[in-house]
PDB file of N, CA and C in Angstrom:
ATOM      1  N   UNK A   1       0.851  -1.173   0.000  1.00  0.00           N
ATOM      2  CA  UNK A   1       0.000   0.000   0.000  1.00  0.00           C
ATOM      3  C   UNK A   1       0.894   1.232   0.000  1.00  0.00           C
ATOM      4  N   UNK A   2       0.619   2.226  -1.546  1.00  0.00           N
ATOM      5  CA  UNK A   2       1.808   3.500  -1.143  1.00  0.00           C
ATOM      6  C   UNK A   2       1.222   4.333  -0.490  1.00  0.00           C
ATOM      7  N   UNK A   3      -0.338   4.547   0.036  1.00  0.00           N
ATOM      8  CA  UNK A   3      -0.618   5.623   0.870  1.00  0.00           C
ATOM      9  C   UNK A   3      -1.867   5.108   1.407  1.00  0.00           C
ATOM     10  N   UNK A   4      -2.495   5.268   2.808  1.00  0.00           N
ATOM     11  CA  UNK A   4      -3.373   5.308   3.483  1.00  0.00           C
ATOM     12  C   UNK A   4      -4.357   6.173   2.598  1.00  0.00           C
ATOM     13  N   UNK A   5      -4.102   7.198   2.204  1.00  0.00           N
ATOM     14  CA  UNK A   5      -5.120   7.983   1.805  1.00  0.00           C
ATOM     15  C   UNK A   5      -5.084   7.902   0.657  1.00  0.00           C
ATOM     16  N   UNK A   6      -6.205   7.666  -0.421  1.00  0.00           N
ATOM     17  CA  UNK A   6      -6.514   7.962  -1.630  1.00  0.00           C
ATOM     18  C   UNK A   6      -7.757   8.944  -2.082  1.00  0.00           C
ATOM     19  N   UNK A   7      -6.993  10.038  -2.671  1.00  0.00           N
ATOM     20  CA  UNK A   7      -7.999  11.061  -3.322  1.00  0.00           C
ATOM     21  C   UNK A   7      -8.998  10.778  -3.849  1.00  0.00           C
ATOM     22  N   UNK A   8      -8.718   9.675  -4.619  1.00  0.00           N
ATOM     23  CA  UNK A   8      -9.777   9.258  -5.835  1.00  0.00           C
ATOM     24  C   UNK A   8     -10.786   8.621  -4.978  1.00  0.00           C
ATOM     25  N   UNK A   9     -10.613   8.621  -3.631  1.00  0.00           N
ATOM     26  CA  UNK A   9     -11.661   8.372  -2.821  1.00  0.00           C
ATOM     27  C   UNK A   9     -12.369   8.833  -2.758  1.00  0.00           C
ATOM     28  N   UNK A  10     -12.624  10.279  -2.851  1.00  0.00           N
ATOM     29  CA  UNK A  10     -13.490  11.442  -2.371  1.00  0.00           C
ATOM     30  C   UNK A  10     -14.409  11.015  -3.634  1.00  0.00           C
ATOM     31  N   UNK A  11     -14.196  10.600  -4.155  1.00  0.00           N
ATOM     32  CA  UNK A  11     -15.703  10.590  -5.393  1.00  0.00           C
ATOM     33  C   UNK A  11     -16.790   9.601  -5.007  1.00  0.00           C
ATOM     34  N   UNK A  12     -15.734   8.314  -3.984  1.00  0.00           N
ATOM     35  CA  UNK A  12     -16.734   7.629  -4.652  1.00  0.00           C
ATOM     36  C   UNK A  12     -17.590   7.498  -2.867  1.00  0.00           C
ATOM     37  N   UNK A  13     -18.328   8.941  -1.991  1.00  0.00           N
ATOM     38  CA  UNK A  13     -18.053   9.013  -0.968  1.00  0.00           C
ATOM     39  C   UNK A  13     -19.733   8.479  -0.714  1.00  0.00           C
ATOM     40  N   UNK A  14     -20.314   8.942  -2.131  1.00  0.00           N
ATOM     41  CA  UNK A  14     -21.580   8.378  -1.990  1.00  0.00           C
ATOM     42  C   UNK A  14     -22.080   7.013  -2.071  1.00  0.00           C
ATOM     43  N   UNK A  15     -21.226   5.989  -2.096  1.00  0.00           N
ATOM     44  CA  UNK A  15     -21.053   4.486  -2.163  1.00  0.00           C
ATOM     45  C   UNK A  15     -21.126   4.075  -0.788  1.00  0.00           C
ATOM     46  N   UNK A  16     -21.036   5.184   0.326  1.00  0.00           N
ATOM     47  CA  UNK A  16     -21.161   4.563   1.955  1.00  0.00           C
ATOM     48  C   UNK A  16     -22.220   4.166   1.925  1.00  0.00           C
ATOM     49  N   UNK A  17     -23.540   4.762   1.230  1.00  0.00           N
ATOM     50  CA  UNK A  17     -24.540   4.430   1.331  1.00  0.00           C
ATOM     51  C   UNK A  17     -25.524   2.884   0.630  1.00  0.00           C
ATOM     52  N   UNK A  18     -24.304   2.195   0.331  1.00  0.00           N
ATOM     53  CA  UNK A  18     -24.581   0.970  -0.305  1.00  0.00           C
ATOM     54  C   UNK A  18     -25.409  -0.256   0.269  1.00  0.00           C
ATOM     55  N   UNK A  19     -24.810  -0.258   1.621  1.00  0.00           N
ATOM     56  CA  UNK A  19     -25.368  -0.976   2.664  1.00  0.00           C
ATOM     57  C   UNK A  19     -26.459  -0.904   3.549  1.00  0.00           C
ATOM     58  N   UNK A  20     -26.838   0.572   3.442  1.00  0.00           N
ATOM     59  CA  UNK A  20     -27.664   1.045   5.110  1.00  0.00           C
ATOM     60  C   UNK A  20     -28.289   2.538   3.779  1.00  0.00           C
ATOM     61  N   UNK A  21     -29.039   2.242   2.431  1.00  0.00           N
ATOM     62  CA  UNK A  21     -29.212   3.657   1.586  1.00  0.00           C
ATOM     63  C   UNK A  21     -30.411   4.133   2.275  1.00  0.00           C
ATOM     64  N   UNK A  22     -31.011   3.689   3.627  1.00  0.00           N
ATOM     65  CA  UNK A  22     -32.396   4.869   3.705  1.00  0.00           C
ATOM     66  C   UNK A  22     -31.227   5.541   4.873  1.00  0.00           C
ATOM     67  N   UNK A  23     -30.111   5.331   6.071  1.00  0.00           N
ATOM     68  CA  UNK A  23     -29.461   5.913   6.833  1.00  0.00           C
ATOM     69  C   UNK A  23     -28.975   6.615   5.545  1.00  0.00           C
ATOM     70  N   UNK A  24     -27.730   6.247   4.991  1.00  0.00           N
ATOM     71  CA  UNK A  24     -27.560   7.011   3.725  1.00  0.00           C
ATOM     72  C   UNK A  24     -28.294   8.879   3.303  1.00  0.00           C
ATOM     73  N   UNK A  25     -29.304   8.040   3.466  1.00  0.00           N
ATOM     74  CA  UNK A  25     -30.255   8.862   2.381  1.00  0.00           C
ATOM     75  C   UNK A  25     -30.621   9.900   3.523  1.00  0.00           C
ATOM     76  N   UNK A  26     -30.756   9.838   4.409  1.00  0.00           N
ATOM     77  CA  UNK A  26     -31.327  10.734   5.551  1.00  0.00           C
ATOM     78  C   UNK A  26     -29.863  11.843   5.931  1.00  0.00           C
ATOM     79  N   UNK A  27     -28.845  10.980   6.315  1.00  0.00           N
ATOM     80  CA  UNK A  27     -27.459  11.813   5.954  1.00  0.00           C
ATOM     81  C   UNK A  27     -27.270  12.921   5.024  1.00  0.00           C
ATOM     82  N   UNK A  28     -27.653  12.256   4.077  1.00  0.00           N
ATOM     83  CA  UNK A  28     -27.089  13.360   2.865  1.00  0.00           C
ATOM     84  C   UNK A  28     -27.934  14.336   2.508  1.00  0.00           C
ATOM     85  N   UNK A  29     -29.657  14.099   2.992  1.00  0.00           N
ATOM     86  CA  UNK A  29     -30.711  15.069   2.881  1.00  0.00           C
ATOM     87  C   UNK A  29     -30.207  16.126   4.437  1.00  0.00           C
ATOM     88  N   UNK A  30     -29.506  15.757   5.310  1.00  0.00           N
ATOM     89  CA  UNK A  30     -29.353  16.491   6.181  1.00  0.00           C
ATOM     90  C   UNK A  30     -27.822  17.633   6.311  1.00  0.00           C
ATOM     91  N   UNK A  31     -27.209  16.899   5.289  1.00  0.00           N
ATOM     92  CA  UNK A  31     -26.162  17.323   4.901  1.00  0.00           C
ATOM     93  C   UNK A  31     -26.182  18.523   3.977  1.00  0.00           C
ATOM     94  N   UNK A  32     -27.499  18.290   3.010  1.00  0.00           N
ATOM     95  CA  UNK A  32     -27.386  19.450   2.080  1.00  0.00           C
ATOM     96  C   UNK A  32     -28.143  20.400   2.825  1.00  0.00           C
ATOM     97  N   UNK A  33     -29.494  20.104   3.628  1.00  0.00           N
ATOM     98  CA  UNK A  33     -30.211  21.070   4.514  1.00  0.00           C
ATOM     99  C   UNK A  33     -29.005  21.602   5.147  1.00  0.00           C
ATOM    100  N   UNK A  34     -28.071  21.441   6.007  1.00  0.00           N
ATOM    101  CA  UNK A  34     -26.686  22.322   6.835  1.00  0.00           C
ATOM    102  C   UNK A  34     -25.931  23.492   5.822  1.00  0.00           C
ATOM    103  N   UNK A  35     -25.567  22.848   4.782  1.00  0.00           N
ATOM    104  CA  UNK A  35     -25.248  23.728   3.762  1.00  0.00           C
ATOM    105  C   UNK A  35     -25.629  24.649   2.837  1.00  0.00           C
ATOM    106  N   UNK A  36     -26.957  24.118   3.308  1.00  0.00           N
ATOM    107  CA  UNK A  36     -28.187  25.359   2.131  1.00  0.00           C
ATOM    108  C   UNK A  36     -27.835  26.705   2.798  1.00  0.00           C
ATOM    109  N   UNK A  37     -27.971  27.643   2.360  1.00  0.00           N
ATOM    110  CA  UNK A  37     -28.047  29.243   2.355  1.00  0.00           C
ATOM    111  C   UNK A  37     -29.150  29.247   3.556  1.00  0.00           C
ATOM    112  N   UNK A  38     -28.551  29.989   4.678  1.00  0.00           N
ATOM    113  CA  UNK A  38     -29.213  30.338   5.188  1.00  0.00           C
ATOM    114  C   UNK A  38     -29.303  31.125   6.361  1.00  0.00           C
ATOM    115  N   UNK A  39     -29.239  31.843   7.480  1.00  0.00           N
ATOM    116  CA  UNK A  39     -28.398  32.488   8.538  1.00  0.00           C
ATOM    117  C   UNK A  39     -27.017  32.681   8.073  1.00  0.00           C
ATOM    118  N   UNK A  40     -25.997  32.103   7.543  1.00  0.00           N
ATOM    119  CA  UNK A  40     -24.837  32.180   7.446  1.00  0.00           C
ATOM    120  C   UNK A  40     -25.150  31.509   5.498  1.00  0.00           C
ATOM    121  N   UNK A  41     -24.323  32.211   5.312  1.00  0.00           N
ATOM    122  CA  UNK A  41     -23.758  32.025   3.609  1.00  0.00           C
ATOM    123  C   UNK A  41     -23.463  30.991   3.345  1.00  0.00           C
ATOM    124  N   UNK A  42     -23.132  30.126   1.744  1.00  0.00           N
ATOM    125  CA  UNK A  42     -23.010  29.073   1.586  1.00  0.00           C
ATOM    126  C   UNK A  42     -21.133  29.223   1.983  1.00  0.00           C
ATOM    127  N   UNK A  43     -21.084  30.356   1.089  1.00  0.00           N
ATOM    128  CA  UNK A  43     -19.569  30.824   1.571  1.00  0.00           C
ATOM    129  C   UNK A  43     -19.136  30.977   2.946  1.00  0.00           C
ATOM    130  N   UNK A  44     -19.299  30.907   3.731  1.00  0.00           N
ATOM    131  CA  UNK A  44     -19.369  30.880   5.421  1.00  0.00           C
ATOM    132  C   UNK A  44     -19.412  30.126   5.927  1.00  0.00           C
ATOM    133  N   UNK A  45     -20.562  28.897   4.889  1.00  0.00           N
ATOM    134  CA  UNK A  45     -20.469  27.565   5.964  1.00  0.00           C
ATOM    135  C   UNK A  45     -19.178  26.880   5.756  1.00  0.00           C
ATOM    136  N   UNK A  46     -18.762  26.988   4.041  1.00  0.00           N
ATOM    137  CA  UNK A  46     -17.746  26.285   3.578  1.00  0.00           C
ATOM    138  C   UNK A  46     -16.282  27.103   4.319  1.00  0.00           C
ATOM    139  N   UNK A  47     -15.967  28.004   4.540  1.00  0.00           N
ATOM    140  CA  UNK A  47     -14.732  28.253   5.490  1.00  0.00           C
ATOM    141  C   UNK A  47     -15.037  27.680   7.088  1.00  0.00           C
ATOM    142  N   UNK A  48     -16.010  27.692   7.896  1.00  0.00           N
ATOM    143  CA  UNK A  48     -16.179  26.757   8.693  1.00  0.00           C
ATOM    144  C   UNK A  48     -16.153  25.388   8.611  1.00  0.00           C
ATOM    145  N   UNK A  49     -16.718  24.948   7.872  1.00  0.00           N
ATOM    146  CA  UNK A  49     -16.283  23.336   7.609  1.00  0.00           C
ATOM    147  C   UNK A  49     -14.892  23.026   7.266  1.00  0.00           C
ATOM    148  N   UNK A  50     -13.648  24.331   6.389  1.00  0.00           N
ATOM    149  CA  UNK A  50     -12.237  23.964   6.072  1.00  0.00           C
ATOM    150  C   UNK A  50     -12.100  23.986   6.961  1.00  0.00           C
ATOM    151  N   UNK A  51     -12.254  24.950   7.980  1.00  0.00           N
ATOM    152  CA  UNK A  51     -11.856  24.928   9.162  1.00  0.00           C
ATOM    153  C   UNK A  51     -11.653  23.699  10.645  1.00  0.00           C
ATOM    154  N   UNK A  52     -12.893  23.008  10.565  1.00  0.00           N
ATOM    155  CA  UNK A  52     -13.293  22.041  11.120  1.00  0.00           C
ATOM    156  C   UNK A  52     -12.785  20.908  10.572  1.00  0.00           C
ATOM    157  N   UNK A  53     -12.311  20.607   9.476  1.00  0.00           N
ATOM    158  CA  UNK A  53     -11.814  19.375   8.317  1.00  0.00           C
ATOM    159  C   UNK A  53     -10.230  19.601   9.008  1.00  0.00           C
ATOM    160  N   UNK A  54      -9.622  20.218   8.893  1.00  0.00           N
ATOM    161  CA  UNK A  54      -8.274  21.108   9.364  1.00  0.00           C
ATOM    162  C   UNK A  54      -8.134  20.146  10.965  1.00  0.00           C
ATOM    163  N   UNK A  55      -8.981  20.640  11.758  1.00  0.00           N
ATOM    164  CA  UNK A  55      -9.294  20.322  13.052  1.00  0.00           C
ATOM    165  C   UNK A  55      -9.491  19.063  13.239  1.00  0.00           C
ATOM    166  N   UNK A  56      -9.909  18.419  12.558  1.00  0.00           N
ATOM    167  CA  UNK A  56     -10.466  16.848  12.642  1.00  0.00           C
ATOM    168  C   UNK A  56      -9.551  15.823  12.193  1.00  0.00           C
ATOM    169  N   UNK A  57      -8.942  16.105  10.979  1.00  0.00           N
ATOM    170  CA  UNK A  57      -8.154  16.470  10.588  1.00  0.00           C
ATOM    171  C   UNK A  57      -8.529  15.496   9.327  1.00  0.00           C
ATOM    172  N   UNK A  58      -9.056  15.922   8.600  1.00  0.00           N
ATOM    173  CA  UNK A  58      -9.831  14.771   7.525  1.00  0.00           C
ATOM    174  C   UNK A  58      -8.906  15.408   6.132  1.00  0.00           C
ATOM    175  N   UNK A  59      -8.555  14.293   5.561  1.00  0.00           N
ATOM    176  CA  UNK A  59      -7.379  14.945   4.066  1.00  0.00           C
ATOM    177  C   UNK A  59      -8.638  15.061   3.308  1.00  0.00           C
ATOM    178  N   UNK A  60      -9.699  14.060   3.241  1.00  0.00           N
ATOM    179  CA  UNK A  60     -10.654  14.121   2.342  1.00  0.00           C
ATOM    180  C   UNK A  60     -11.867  15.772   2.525  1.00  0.00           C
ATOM    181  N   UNK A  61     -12.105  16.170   3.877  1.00  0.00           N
ATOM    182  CA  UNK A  61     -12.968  17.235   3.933  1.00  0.00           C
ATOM    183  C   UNK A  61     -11.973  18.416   3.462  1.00  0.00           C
ATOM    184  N   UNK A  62     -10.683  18.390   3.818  1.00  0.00           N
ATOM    185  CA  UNK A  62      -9.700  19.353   3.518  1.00  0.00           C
ATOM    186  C   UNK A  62      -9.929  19.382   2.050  1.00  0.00           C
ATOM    187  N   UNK A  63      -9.565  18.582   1.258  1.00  0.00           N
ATOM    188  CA  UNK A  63      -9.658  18.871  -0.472  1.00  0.00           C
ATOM    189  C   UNK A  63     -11.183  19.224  -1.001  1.00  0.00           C
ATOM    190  N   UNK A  64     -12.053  18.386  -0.129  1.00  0.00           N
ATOM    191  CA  UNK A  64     -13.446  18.866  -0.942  1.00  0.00           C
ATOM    192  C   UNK A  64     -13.790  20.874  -0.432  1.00  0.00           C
ATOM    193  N   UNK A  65     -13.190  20.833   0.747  1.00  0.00           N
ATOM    194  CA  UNK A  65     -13.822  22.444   1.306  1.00  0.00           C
ATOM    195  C   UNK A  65     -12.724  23.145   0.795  1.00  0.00           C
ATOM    196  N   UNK A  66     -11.165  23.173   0.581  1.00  0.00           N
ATOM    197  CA  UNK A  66     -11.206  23.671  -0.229  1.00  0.00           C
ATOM    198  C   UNK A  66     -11.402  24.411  -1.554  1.00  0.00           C
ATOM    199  N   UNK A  67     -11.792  23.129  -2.233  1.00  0.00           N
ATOM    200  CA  UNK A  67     -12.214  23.182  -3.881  1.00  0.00           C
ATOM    201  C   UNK A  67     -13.426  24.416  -3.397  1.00  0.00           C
ATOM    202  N   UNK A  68     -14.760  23.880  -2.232  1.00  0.00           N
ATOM    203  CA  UNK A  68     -15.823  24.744  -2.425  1.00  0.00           C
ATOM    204  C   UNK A  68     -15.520  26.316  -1.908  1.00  0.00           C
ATOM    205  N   UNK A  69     -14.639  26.238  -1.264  1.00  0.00           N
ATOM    206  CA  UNK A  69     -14.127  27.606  -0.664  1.00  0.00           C
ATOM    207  C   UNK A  69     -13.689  28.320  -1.639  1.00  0.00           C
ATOM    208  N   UNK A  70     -12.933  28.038  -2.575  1.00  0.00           N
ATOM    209  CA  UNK A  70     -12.500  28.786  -4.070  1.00  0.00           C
ATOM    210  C   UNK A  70     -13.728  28.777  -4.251  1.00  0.00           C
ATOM    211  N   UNK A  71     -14.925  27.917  -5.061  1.00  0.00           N
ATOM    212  CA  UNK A  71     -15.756  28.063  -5.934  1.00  0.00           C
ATOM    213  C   UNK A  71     -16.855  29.497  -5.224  1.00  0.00           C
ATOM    214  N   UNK A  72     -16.545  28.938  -4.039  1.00  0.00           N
ATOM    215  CA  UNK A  72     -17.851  30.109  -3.437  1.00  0.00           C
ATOM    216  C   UNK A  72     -17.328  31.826  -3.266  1.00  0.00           C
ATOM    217  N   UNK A  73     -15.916  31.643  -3.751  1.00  0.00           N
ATOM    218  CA  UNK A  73     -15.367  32.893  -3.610  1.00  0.00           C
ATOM    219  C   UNK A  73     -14.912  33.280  -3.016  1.00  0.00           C
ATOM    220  N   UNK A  74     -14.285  32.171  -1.835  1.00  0.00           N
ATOM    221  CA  UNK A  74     -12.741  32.794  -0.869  1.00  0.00           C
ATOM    222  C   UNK A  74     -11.683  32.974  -1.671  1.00  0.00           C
ATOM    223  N   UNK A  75     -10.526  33.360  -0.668  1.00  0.00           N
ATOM    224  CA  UNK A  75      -9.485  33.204  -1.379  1.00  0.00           C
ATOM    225  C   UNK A  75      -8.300  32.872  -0.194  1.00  0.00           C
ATOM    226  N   UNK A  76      -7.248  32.472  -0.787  1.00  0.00           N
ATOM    227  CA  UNK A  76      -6.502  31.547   0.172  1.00  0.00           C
ATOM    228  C   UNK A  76      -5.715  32.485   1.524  1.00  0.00           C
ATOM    229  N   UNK A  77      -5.874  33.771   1.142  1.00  0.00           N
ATOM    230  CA  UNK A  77      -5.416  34.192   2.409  1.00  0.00           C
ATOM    231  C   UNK A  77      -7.038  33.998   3.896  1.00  0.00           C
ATOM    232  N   UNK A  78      -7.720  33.987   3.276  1.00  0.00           N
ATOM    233  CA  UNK A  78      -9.502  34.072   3.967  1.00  0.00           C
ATOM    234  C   UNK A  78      -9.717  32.059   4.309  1.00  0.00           C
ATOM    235  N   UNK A  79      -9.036  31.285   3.573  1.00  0.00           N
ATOM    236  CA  UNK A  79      -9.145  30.518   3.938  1.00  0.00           C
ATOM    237  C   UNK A  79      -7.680  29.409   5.067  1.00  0.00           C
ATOM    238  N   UNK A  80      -7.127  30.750   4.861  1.00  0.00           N
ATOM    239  CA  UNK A  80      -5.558  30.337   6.059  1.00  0.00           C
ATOM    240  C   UNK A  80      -5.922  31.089   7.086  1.00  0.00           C
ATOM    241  N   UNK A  81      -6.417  32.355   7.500  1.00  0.00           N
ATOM    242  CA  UNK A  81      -6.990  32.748   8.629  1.00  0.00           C
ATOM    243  C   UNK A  81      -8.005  31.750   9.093  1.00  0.00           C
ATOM    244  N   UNK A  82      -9.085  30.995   8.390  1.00  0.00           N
ATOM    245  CA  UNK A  82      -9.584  29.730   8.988  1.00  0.00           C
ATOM    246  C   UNK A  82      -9.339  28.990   9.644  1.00  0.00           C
ATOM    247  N   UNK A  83      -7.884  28.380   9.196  1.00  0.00           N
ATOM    248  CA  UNK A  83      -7.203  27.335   9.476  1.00  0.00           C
ATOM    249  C   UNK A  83      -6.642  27.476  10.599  1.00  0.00           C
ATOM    250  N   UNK A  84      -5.837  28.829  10.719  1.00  0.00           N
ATOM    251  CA  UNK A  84      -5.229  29.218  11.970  1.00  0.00           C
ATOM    252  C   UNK A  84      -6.766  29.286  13.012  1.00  0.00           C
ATOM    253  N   UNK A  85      -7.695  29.833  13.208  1.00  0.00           N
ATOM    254  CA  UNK A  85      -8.699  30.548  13.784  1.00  0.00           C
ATOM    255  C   UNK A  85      -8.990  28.598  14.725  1.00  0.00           C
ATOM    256  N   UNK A  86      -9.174  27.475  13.866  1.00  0.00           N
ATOM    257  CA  UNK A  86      -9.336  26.244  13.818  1.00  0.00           C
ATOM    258  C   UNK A  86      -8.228  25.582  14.779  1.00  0.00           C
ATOM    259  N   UNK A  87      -6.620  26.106  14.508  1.00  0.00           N
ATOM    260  CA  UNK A  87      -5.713  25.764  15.355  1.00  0.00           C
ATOM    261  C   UNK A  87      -5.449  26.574  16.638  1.00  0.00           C
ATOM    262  N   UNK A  88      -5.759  27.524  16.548  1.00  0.00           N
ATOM    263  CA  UNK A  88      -6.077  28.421  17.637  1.00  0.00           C
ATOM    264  C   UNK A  88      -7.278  27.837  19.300  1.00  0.00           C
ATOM    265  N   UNK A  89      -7.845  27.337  18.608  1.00  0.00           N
ATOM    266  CA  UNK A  89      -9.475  26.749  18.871  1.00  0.00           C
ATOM    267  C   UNK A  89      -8.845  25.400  19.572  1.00  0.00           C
ATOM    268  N   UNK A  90      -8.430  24.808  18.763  1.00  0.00           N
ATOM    269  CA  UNK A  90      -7.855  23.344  19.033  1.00  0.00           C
ATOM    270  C   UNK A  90      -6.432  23.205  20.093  1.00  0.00           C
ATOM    271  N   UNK A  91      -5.299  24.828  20.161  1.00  0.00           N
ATOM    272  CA  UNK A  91      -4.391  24.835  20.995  1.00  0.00           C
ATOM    273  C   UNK A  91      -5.065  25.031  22.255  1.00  0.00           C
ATOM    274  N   UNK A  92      -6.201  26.094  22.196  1.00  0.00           N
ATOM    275  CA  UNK A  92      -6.522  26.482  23.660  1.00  0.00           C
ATOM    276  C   UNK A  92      -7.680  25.561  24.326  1.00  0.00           C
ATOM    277  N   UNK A  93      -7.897  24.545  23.444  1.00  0.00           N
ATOM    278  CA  UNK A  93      -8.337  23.455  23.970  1.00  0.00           C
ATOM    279  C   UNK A  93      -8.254  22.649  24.869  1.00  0.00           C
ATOM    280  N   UNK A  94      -6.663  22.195  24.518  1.00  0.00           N
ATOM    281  CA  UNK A  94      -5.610  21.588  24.918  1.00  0.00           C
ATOM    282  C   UNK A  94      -4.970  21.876  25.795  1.00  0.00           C
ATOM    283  N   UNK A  95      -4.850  23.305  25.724  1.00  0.00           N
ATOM    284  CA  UNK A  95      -4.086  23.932  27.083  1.00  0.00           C
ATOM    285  C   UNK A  95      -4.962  23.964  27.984  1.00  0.00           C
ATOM    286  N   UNK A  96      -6.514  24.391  27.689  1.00  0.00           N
ATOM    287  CA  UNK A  96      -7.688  24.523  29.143  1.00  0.00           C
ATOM    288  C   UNK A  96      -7.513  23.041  29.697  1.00  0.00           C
ATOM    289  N   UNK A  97      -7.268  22.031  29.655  1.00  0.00           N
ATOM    290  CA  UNK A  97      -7.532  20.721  29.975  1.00  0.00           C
ATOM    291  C   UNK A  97      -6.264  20.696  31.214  1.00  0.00           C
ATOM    292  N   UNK A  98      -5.102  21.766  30.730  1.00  0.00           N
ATOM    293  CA  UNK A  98      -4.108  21.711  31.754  1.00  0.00           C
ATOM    294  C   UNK A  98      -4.289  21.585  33.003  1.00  0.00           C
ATOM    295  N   UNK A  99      -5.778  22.753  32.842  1.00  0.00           N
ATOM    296  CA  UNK A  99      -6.405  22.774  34.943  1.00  0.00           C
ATOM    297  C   UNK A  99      -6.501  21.487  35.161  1.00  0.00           C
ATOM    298  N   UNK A 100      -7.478  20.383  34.791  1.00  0.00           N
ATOM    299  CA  UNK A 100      -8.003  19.306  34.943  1.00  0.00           C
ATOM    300  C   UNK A 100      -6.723  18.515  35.246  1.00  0.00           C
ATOM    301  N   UNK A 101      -4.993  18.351  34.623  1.00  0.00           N
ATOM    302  CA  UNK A 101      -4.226  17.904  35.197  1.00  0.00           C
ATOM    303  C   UNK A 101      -3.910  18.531  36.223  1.00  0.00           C
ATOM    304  N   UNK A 102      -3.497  19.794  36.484  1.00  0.00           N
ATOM    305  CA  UNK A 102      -3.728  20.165  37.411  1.00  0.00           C
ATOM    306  C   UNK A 102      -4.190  19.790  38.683  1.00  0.00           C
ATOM    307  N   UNK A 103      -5.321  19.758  38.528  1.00  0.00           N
ATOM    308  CA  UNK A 103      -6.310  19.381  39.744  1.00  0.00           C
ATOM    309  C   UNK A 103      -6.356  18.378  40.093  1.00  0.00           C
ATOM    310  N   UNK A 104      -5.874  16.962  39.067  1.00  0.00           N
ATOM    311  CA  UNK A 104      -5.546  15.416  39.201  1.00  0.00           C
ATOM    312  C   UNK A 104      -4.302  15.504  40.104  1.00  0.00           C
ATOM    313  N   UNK A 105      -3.721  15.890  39.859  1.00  0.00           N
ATOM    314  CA  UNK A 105      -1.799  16.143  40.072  1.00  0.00           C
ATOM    315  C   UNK A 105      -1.614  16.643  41.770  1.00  0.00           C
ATOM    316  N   UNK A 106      -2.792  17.894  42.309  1.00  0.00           N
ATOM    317  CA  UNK A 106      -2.969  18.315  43.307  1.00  0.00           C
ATOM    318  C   UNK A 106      -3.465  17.290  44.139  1.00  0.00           C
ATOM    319  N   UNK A 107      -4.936  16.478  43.669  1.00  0.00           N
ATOM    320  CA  UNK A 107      -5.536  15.619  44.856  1.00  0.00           C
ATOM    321  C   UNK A 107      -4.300  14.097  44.770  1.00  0.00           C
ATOM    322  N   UNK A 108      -3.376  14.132  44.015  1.00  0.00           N
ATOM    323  CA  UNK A 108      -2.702  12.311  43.803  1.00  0.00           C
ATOM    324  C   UNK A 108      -1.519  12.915  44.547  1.00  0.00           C
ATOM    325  N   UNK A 109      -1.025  14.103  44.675  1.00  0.00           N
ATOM    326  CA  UNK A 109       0.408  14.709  45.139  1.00  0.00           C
ATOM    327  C   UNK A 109       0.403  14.144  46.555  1.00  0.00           C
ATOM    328  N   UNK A 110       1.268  13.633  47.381  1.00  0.00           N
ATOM    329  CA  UNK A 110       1.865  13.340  48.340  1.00  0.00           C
ATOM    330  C   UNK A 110       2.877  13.924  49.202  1.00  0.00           C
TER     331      UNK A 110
END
């Protein structure tokens, strides 16, 4: 195997639904309802989702929200402030959890 990840994956993403197509089918009707225009832009949702793909850390949501982030009319400096905004999100995550060692570290200390 030369890579865990294959691109040519991302096409064929609607094939999950092969096994289980009414779960399937309820997914992807709920998927496009999230993304429809609405309170927030289609362009808005798609830099939140790079953002979140980034975070999750999915190669496959990364290439598809890119592609839609161009199409909807970002541009790559609008979609690297995302990314950072996403790692930002995800450092101080990580660091808030410090209390919680913290506070483990205080009641186990001897």
């Amino acid at each position: 195997m030369a890579d865990y990840y294959d691109s040519a994956d991302l096409a064929k993403f609607g094939e999950i639904g092969r096994e289980a197509p009414e779960l399937a089918g309820k997914f992807f009707d709920y998927y496009a309802a999230v993304f429809a225009e609405g309170a927030l832009s289609e362009r808005e949702k798609a830099l939140i989702a790079l953002a979140v793909a980034h975070a999750v850390q999915c190669p496959y949501c990364i290439d598809a929200y890119t592609q839609t982030c161009l199409e909807k009319g970002s541009n790559p400096a609008e979609m690297t402030e995302a990314v950072h905004v996403a790692a930002a999100i995800r450092g101080g995550a990580s660091l808030v959890h410090g209390l919680q060692m913290r506070k483990t570290a205080e009641k186990l200390s001897f």
